[in-house]
N, C-alpha and C. Protein backbone atom coordinates (compact mmCIF):
# COMPACT_ATOMS: atom_id res chain seq x y z
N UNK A 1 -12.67 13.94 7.88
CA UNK A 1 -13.72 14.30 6.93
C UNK A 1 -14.45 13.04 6.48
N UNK A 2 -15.67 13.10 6.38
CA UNK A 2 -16.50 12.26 5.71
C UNK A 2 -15.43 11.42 4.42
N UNK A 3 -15.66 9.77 4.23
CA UNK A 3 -15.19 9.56 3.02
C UNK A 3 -16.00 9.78 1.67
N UNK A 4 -15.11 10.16 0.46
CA UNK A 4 -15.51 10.81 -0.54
C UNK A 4 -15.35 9.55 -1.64
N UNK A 5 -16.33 8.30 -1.47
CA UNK A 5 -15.56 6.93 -1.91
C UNK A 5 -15.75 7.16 -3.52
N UNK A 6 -16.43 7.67 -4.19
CA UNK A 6 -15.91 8.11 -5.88
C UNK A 6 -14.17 8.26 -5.87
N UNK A 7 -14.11 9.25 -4.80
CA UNK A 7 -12.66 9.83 -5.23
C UNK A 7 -11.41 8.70 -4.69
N UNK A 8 -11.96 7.75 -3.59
CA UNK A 8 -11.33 6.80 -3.13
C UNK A 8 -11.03 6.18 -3.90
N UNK A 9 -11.84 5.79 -4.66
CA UNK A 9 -12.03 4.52 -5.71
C UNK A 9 -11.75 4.93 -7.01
N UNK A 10 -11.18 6.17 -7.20
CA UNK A 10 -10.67 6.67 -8.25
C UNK A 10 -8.97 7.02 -8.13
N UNK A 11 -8.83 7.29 -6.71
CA UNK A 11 -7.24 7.41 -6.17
C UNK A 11 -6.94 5.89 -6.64
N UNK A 12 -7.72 5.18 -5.81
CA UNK A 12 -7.20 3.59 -5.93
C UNK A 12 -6.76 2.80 -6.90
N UNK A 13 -8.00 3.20 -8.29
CA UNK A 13 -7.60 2.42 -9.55
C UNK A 13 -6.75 3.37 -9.78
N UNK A 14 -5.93 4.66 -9.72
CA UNK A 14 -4.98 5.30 -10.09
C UNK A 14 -3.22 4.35 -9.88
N UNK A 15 -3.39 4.06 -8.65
CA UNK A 15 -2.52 3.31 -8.07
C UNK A 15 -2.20 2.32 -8.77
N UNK A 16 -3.31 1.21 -9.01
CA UNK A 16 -3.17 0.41 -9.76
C UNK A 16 -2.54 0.38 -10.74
N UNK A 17 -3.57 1.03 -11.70
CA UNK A 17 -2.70 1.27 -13.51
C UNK A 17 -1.38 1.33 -12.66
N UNK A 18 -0.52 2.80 -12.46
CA UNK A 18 0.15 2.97 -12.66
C UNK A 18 1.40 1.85 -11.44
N UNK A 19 1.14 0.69 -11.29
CA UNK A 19 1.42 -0.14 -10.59
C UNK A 19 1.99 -1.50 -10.91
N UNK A 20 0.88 -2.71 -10.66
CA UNK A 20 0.94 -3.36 -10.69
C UNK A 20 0.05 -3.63 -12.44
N UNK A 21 -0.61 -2.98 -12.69
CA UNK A 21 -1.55 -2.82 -14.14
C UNK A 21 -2.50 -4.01 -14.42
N UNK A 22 -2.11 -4.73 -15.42
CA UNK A 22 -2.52 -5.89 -15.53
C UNK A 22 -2.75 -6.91 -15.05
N UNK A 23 -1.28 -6.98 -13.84
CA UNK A 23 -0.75 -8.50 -13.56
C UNK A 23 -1.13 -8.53 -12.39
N UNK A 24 -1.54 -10.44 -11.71
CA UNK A 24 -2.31 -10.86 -10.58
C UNK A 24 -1.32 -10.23 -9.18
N UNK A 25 -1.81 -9.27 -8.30
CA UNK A 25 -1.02 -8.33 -7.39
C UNK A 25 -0.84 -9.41 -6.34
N UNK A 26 -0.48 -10.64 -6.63
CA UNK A 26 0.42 -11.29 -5.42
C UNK A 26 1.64 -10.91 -4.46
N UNK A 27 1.14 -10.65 -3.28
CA UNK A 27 2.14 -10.27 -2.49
C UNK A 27 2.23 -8.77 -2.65
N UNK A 28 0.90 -7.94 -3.15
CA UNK A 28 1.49 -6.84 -3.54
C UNK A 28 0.47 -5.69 -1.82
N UNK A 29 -0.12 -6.48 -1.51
CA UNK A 29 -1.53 -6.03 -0.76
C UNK A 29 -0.90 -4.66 0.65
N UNK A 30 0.21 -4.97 1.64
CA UNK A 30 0.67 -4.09 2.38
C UNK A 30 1.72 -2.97 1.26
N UNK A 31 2.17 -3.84 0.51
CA UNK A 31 2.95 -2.22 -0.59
C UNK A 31 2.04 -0.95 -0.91
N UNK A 32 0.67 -1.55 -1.13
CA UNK A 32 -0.53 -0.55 -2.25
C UNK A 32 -0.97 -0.29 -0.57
N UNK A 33 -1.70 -0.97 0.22
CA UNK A 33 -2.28 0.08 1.19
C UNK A 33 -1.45 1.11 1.85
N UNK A 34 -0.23 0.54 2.04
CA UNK A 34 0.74 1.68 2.85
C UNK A 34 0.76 2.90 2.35
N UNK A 35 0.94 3.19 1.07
CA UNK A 35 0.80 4.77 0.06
C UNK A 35 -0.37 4.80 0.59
N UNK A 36 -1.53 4.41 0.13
CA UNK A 36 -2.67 4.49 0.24
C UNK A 36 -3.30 5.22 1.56
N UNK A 37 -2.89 4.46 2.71
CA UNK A 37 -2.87 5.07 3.70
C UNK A 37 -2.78 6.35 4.28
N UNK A 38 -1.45 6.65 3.84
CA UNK A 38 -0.52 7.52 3.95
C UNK A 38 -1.46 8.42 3.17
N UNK A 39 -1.82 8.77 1.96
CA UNK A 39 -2.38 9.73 1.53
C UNK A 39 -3.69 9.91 2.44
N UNK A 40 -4.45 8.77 2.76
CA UNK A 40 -5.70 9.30 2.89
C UNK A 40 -5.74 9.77 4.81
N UNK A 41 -4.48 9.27 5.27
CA UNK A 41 -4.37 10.11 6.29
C UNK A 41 -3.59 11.70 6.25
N UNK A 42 -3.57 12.04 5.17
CA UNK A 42 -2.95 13.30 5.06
C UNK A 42 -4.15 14.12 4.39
N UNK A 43 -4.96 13.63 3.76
CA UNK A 43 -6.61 14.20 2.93
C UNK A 43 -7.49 13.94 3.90
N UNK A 44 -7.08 13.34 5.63
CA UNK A 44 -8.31 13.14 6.69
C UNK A 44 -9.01 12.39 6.44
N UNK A 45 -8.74 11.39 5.88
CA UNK A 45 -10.39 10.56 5.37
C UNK A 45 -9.84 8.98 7.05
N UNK A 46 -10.96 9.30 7.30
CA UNK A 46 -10.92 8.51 8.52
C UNK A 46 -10.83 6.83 7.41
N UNK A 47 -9.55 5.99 8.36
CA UNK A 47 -9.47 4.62 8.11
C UNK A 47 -8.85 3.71 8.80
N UNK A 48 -8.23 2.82 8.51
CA UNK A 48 -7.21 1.83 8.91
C UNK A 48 -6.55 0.85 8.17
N UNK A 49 -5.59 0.38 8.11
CA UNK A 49 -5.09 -0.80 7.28
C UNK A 49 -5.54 -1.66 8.71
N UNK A 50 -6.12 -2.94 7.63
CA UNK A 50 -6.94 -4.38 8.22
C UNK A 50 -6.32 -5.48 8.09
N UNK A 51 -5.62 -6.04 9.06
CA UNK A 51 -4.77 -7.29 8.79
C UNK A 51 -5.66 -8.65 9.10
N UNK A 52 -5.66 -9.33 8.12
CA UNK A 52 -6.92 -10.39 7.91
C UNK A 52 -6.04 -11.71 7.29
N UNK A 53 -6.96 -12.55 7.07
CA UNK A 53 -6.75 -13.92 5.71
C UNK A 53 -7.67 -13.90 4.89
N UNK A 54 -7.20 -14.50 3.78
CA UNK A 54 -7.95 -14.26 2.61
C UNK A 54 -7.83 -15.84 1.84
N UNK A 55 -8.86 -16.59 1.05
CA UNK A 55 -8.18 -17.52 0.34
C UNK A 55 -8.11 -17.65 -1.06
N UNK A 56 -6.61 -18.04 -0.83
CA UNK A 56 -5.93 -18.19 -3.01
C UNK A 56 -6.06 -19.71 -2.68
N UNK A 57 -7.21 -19.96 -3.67
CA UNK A 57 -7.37 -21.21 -4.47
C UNK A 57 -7.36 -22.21 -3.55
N UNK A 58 -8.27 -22.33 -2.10
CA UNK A 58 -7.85 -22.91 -1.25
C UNK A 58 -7.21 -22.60 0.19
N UNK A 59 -6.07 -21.95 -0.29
CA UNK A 59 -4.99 -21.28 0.76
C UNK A 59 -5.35 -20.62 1.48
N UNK A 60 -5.00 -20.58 2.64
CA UNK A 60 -5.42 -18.96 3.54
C UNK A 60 -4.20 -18.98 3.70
N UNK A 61 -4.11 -17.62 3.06
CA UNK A 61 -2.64 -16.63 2.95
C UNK A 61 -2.97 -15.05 3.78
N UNK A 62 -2.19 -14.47 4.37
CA UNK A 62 -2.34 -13.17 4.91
C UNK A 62 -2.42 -12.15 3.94
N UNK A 63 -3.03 -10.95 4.06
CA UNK A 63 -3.67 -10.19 3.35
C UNK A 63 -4.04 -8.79 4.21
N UNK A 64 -3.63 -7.73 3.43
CA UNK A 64 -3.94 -6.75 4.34
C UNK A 64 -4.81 -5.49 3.18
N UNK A 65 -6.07 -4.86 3.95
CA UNK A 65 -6.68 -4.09 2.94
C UNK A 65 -7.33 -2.68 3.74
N UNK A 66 -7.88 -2.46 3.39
CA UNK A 66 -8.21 -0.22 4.03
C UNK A 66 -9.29 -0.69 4.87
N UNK A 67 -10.17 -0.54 5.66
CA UNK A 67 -11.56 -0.16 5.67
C UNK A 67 -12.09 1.13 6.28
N UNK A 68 -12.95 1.44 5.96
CA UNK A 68 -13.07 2.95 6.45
C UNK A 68 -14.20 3.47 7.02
N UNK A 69 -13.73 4.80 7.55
CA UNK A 69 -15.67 5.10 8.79
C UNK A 69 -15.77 3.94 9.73
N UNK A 70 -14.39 2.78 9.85
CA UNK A 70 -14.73 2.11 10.98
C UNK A 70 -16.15 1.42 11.00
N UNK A 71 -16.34 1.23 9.70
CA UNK A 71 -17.64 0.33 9.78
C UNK A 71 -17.43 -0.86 8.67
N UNK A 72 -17.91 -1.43 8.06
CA UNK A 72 -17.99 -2.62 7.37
C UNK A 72 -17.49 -2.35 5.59
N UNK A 73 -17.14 -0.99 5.51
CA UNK A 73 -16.58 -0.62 4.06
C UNK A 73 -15.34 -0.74 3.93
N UNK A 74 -15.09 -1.54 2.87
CA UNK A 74 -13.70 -1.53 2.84
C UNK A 74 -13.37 -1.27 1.44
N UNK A 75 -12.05 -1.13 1.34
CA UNK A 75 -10.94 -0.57 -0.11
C UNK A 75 -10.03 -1.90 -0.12
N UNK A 76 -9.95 -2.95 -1.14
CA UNK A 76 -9.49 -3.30 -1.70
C UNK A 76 -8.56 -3.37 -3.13
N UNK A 77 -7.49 -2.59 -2.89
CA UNK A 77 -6.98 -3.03 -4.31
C UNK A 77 -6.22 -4.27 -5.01
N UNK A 78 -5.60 -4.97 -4.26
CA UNK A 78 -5.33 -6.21 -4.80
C UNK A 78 -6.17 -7.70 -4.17
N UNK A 79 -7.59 -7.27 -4.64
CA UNK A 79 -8.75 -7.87 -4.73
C UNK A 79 -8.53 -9.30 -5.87
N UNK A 80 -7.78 -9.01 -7.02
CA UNK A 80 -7.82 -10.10 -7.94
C UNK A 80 -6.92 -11.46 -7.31
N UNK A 81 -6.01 -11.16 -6.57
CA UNK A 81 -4.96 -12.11 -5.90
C UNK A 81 -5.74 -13.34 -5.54
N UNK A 82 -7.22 -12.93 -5.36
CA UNK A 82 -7.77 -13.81 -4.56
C UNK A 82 -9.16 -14.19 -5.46
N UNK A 83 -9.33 -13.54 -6.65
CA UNK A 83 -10.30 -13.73 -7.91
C UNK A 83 -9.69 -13.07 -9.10
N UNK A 84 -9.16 -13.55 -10.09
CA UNK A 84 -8.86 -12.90 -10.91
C UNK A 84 -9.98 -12.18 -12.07
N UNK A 85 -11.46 -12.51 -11.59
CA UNK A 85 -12.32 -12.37 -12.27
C UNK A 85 -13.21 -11.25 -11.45
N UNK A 86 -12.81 -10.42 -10.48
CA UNK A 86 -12.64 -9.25 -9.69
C UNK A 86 -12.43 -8.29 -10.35
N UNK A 87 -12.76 -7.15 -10.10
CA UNK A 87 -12.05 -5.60 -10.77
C UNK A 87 -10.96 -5.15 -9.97
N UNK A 88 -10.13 -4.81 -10.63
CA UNK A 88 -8.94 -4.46 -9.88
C UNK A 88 -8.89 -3.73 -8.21
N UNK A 89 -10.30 -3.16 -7.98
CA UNK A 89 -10.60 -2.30 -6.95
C UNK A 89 -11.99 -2.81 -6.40
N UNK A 90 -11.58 -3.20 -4.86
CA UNK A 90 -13.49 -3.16 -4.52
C UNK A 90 -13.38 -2.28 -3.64
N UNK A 91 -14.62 -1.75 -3.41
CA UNK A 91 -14.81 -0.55 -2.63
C UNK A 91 -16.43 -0.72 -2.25
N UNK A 92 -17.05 -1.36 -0.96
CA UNK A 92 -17.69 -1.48 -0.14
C UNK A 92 -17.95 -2.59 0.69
N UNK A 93 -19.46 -3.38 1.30
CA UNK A 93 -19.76 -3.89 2.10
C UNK A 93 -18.86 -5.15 2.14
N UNK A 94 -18.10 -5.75 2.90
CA UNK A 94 -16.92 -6.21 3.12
C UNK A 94 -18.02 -7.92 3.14
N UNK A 95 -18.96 -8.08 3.37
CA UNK A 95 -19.96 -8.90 3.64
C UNK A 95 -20.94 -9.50 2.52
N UNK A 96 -20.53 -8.42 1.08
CA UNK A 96 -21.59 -8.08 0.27
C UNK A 96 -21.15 -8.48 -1.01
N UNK A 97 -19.62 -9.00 -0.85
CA UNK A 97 -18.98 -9.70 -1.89
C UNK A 97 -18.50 -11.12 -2.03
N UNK A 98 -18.67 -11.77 -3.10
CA UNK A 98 -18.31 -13.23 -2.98
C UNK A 98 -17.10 -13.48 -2.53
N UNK A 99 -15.98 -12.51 -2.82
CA UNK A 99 -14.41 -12.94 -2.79
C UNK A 99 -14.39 -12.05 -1.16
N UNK A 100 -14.94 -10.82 -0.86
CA UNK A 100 -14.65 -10.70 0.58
C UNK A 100 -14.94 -11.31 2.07
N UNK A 101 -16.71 -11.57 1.60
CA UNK A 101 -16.97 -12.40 2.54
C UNK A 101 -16.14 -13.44 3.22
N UNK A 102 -15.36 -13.98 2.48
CA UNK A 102 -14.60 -15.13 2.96
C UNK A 102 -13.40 -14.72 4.02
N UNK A 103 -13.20 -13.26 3.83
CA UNK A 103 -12.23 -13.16 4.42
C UNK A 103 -12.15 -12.67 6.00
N UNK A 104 -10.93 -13.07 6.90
CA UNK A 104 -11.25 -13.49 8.32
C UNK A 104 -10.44 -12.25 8.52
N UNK A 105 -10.69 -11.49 9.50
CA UNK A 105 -9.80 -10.09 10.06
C UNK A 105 -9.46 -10.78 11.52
N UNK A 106 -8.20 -10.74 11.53
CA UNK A 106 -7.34 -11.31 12.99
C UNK A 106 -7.41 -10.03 13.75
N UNK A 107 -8.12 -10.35 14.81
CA UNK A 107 -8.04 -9.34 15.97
C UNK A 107 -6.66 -9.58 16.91
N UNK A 108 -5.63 -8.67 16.44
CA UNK A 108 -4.09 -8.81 17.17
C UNK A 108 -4.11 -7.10 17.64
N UNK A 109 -3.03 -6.70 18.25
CA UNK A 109 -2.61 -5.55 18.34
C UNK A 109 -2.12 -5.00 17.03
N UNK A 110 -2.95 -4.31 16.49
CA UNK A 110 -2.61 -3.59 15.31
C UNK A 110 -1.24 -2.80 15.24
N UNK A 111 -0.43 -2.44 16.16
CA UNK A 111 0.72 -1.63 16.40
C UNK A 111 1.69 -2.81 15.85
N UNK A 112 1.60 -3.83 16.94
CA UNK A 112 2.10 -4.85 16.50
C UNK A 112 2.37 -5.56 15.16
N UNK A 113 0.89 -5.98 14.56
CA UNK A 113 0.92 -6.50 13.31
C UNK A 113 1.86 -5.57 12.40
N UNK A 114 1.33 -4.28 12.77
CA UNK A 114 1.89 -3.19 11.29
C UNK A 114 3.35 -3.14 11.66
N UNK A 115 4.01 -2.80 12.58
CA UNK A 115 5.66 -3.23 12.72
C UNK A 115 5.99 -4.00 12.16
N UNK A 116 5.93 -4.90 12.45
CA UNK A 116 6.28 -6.47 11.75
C UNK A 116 6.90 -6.73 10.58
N UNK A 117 5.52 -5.91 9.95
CA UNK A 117 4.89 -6.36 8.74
C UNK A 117 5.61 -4.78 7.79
N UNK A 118 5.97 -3.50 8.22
CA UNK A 118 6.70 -2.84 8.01
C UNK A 118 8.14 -3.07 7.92
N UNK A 119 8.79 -3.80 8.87
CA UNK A 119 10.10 -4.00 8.68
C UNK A 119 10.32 -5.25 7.67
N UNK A 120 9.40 -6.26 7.24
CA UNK A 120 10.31 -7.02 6.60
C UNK A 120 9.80 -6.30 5.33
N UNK A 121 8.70 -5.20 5.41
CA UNK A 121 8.38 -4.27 4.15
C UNK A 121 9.87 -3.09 3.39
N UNK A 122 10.33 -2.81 4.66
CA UNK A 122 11.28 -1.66 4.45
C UNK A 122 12.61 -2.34 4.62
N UNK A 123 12.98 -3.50 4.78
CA UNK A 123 14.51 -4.71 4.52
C UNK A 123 14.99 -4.59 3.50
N UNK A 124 14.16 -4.54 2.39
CA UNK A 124 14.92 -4.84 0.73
C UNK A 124 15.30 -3.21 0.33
N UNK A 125 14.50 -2.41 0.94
CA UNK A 125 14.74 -1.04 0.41
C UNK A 125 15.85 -0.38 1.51
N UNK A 126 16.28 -1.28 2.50
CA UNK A 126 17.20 -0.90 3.44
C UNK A 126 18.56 -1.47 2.91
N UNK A 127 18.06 -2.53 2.30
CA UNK A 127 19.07 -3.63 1.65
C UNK A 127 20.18 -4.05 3.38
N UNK A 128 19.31 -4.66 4.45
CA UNK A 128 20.26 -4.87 5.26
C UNK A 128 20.49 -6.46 5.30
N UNK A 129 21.45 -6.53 5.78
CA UNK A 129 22.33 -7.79 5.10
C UNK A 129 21.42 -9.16 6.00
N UNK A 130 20.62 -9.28 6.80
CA UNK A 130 20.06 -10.15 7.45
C UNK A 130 18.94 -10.10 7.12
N UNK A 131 18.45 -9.42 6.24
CA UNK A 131 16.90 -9.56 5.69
C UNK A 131 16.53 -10.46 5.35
N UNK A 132 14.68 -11.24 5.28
CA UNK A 132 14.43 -11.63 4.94
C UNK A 132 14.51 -12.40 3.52
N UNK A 133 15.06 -13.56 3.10
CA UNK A 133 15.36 -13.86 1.91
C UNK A 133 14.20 -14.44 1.15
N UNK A 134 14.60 -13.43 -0.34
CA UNK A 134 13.92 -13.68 -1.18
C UNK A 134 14.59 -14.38 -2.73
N UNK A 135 14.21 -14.59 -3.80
CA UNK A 135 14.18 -15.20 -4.83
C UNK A 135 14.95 -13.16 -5.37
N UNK A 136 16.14 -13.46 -5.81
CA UNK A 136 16.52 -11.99 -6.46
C UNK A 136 15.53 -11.49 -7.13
N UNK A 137 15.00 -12.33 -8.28
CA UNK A 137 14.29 -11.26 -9.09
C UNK A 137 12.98 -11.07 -8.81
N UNK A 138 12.20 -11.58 -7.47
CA UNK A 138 11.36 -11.29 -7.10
C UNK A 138 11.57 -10.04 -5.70
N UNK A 139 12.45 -9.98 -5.18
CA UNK A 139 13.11 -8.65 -4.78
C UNK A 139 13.42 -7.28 -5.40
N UNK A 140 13.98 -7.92 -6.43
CA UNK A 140 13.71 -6.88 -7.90
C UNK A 140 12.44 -6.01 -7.72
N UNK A 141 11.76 -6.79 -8.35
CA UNK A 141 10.04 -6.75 -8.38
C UNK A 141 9.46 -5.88 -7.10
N UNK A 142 9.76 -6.53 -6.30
CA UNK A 142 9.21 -5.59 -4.97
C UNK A 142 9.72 -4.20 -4.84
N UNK A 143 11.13 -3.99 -4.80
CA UNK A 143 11.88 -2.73 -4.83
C UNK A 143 11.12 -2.21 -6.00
N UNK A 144 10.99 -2.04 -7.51
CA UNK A 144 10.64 -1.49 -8.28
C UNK A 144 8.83 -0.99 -8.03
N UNK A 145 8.32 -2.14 -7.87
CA UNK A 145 6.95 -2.02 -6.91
C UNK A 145 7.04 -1.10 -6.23
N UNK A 146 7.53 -1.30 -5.05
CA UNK A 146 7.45 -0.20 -3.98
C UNK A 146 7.73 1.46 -4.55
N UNK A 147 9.20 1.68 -5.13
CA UNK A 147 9.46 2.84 -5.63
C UNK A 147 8.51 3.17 -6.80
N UNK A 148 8.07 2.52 -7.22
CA UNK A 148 6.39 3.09 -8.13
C UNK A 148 5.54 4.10 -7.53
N UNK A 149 5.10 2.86 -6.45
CA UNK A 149 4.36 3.40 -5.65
C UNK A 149 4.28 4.72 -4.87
N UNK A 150 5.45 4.81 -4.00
CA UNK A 150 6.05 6.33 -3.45
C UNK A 150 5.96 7.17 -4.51
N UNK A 151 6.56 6.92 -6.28
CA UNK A 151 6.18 7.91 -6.95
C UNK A 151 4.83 8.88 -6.97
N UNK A 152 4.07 7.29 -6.96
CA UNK A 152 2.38 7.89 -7.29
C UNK A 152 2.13 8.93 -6.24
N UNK A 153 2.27 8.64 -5.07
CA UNK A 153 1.93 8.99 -3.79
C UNK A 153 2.39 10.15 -4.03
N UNK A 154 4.06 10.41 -3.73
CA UNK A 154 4.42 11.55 -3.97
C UNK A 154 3.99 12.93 -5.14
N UNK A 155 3.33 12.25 -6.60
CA UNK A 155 2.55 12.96 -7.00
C UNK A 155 1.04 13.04 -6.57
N UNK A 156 0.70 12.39 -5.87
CA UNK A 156 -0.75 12.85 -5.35
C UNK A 156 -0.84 13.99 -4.42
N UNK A 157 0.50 14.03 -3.61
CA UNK A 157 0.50 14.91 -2.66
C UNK A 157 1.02 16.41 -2.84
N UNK A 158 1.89 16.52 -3.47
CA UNK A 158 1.94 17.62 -4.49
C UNK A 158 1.21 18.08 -5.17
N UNK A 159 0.24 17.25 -6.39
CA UNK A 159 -1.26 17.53 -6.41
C UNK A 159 -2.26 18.55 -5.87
N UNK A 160 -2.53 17.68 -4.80
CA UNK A 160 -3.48 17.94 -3.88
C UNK A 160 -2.51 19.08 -2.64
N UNK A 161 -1.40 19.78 -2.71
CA UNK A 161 -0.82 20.55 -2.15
C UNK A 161 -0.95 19.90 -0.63
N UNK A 162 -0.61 18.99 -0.14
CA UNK A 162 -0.28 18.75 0.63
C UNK A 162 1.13 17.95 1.56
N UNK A 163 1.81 18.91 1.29
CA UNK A 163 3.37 18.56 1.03
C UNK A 163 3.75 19.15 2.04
N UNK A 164 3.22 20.26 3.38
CA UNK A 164 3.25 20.79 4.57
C UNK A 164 2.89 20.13 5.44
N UNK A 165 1.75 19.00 5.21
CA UNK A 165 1.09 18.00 5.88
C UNK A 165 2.19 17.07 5.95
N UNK A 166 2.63 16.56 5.13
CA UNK A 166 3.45 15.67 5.01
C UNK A 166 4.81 15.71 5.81
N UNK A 167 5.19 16.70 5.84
CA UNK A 167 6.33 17.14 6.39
C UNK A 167 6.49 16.93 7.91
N UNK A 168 5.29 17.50 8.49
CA UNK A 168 4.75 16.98 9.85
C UNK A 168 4.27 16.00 10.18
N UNK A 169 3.65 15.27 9.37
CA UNK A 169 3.44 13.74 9.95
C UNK A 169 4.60 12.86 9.69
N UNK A 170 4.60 12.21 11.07
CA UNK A 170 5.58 11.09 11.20
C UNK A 170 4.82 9.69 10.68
N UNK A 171 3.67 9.92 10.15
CA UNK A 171 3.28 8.25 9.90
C UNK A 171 3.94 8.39 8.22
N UNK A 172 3.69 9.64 7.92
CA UNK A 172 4.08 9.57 6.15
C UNK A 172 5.71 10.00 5.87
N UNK A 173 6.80 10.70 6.81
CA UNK A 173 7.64 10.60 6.64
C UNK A 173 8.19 9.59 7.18
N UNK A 174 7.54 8.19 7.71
CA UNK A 174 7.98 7.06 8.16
C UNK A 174 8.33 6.54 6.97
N UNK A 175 7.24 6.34 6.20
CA UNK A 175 6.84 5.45 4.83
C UNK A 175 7.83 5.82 3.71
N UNK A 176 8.04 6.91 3.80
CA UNK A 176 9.45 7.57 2.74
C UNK A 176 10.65 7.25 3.29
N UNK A 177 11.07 6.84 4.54
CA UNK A 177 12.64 6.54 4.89
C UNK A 177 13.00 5.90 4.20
N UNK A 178 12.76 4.96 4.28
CA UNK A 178 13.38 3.04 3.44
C UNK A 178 13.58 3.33 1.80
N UNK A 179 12.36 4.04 1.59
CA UNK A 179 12.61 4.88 0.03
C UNK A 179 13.57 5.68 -0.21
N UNK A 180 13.44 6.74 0.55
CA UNK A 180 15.19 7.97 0.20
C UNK A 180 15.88 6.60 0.08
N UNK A 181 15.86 6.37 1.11
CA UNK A 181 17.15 5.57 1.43
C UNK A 181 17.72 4.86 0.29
N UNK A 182 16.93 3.82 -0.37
CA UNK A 182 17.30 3.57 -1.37
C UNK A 182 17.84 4.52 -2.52
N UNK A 183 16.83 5.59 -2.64
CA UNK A 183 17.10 6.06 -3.61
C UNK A 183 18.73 7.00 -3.60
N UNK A 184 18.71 7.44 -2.69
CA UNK A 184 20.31 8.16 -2.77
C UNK A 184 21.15 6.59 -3.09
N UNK A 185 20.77 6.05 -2.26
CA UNK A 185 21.89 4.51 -2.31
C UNK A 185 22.35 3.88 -3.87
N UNK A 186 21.51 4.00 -4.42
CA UNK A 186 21.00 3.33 -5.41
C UNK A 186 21.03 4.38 -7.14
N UNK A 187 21.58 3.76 -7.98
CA UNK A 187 21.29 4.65 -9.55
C UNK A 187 19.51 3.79 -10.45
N UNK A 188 18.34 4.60 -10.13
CA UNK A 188 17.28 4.64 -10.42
C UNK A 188 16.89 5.35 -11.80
N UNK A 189 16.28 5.26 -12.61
CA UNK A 189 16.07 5.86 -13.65
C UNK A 189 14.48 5.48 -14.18
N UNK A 190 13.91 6.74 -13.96
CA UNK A 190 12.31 6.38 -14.89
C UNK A 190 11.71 7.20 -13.85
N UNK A 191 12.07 7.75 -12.60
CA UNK A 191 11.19 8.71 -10.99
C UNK A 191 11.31 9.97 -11.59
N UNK A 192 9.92 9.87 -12.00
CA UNK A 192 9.65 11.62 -12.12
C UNK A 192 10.09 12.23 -10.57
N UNK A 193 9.66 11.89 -9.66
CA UNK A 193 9.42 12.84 -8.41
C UNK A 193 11.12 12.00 -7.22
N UNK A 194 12.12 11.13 -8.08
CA UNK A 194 13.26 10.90 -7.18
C UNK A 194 14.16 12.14 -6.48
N UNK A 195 14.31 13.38 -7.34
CA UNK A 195 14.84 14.11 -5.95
C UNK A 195 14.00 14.86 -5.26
N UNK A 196 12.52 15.03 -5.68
CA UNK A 196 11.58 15.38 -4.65
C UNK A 196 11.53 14.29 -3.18
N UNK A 197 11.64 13.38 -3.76
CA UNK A 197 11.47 12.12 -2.66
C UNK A 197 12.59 12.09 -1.77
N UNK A 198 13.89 12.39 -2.65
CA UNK A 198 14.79 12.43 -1.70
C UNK A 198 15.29 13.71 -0.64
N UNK A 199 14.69 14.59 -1.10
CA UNK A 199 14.75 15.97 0.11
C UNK A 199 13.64 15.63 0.74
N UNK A 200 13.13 14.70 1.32
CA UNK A 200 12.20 15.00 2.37
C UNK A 200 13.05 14.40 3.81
N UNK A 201 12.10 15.49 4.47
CA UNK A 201 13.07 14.66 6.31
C UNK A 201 14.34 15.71 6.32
């Protein structure tokens, strides 16, 4: 379906608030598109997650963000990482902004990149013993991050009654494994939608 970018850009700052809120979304950029994704391939809205560089203060650090219709529009939500003087959400000409312009999209095998970049995503919520090491309480942070996120998602899709969709796609019951997983594993408290999340699959 055509994108409906009001409602994009209204899903998106939804995410946010109930997210990351206030604070500079470092390291937060493949957590927020992956839900993101995931919903808007279950609502049809033609897209892709875009694996690029971006620069913090200098740095070119990796960065991953939506763009959509396959043309030059893109969805940014952790846009401030890289301006804190940004709105939490950009949503268009990828060319047409001071903080996007800069940024370089690596032409790799996208299958590739997103594996990758999925497994050392779904390690901490696997909790497997050779994972990537992090700083504990910034692992913390990510796990709580992430299970936010699946919340939101999981209420968007219920929402929007699309919880039959879901069931059948393997890209969105991918994105929930690493989550159950945790969550049976694990004593969580504050998930409106934790044993919804955990009967799926």
């Amino acid at each position: 379906m055509p994108a409906n970018y009001n409602v994009i850009k209204e899903i998106a700052g939804d995410f946010v608030s109930q997210t990351y809120k206030n604070d500079i979304p470092n390291g937060y950029c493949f957590s927020l598109c992956y839900p993101l994704s995931v919903l808007f391939t279950l609502m049809d809205i033609q897209h892709e997650i875009t694996f690029g560089k971006a620069l913090q203060k200098q740095i070119e650090l990796s960065h991953f963000w939506i763009t959509l219709d396959g043309n030059r529009t893109i969805l940014d939500a952790t846009i401030k990482q890289f301006n804190p003087n940004e709105f939490p959400v950009f949503l268009g000409d990828i060319r047409e902004n001071e903080t996007t312009k800069k940024y370089k999209i690596i032409e790799r095998t996208d299958h590739d990149t997103f594996a990758q970049t999925h497994d050392s995503w779904a390690e901490p919520l696997f909790h497997q013993e050779h994972r990537r090491p992090f700083p504990p309480d910034l692992e913390i942070k990510l796990i709580s991050f992430n299970l936010t996120a699946a919340n939101v998602l999981i209420s968007y899709i219920r929402t929007f009654g699309l919880k039959d969709k879901l069931l059948s796609s393997a890209y969105g019951l991918q994105y929930f494994q690493p989550i159950r997983f945790y969550l049976k594993n694990h004593h969580t408290t504050g998930m409106a939608c934790k044993d919804e999340i955990i009967r799926l699959g």
